[in-house]
Protein backbone atom coordinates (compact mmCIF):
# COMPACT_ATOMS: atom_id res chain seq x y z
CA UNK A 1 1.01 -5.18 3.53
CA UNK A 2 -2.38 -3.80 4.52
CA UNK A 3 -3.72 -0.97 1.94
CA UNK A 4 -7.03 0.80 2.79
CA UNK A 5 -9.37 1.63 -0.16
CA UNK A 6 -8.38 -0.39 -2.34
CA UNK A 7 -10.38 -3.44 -4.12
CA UNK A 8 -8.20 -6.25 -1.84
CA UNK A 9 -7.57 -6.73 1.53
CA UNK A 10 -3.71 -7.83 1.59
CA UNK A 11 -0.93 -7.55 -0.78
CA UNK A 12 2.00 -10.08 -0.79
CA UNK A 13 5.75 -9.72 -1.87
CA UNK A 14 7.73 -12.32 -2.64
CA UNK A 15 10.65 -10.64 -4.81
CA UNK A 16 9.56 -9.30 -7.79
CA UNK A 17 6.40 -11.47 -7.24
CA UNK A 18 3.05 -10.04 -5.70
CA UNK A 19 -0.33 -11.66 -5.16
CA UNK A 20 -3.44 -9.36 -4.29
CA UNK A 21 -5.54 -11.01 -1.52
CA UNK A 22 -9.38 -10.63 -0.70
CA UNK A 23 -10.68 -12.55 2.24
CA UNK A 24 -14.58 -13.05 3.44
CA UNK A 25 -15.91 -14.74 6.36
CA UNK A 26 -18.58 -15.96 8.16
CA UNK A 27 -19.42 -17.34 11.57
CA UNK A 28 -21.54 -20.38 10.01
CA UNK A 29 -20.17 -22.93 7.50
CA UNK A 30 -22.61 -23.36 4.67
CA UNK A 31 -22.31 -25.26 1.98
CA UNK A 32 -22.19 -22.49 -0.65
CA UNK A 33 -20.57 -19.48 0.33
CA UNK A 34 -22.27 -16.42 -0.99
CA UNK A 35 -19.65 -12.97 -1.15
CA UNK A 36 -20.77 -10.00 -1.55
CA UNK A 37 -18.87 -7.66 -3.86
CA UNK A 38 -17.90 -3.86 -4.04
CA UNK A 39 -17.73 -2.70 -7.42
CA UNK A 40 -14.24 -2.26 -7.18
CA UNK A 41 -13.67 -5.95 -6.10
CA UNK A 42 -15.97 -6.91 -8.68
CA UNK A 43 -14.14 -4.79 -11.65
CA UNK A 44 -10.68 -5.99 -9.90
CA UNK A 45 -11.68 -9.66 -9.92
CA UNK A 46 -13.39 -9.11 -13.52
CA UNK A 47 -9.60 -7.74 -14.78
CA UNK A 48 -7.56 -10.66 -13.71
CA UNK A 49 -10.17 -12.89 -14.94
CA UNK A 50 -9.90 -11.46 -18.40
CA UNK A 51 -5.82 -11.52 -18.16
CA UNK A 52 -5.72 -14.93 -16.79
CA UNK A 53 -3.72 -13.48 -14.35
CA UNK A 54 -2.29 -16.04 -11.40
CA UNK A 55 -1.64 -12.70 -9.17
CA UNK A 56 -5.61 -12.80 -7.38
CA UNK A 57 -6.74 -14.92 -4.24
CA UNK A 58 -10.02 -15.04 -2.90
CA UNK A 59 -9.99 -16.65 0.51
CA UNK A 60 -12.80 -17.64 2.77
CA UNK A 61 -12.75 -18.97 6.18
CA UNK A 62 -16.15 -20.11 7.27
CA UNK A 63 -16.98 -21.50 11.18
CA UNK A 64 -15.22 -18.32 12.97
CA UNK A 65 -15.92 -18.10 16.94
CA UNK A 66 -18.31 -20.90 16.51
CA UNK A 67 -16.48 -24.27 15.84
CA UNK A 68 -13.65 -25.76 17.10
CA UNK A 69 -12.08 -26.39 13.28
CA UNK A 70 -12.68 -23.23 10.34
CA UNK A 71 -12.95 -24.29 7.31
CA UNK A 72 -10.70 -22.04 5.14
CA UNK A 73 -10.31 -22.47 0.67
CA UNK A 74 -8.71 -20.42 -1.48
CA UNK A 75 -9.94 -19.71 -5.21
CA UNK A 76 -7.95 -18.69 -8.15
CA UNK A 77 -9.56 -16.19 -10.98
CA UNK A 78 -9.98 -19.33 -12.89
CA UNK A 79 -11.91 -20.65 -10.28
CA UNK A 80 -14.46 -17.85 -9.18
CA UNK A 81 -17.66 -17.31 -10.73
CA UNK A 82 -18.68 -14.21 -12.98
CA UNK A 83 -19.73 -11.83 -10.23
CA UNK A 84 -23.73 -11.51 -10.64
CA UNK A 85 -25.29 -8.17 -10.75
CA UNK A 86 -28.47 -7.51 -8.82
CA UNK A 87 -28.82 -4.40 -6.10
CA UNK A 88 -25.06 -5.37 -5.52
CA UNK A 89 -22.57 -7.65 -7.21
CA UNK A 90 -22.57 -11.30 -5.36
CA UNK A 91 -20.38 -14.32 -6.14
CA UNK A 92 -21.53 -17.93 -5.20
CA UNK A 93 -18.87 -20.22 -4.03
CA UNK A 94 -18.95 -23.96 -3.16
CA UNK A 95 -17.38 -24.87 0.47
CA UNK A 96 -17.59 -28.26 0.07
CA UNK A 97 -15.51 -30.51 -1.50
């Protein structure tokens, strides 16, 4: 399910169960992957975070349109950085493993 205007891209049902979904992506692979943030994403991530909640995903898929092979990892709350505040919120993510 696709909702607009809200701080996630996709939201998945499974039963009762539901994961909320953000995805970035870029066309180069880098070796850190830096995301920048709405403050709603940021406050959403910052929530789950707090409840230690296993309902969040952040994907990125790095490489798209210019490589044969995307790279694409997925990051729990647990495993995503405190959003950094400067003009806009940012989070810094390692693509390599």
């Amino acid at each position: 399910m696709i909702r607009k205007g809200k701080p996630y891209d996709l939201l998945a049902i499974k039963g009762t169960n539901r994961r909320y979904i953000e995805v970035k992506g870029s066309m180069n692979k880098p070796s850190n992957f830096r995301a920048l943030l709405s403050l709603n994403e940021k406050k959403l991530i910052e929530q789950y975070q707090q409840n230690k909640s296993k309902h969040y995903r952040f994907h990125i898929v790095l490489g798209i349109g210019r490589f044969k092979e995307q790279i694409h990892k997925i990051f729990t709350t647990n495993k995503i950085p405190k959003p950094i505040p400067t003009n806009h919120y940012y989070i810094t993510l390692p693509t390599k493993n």
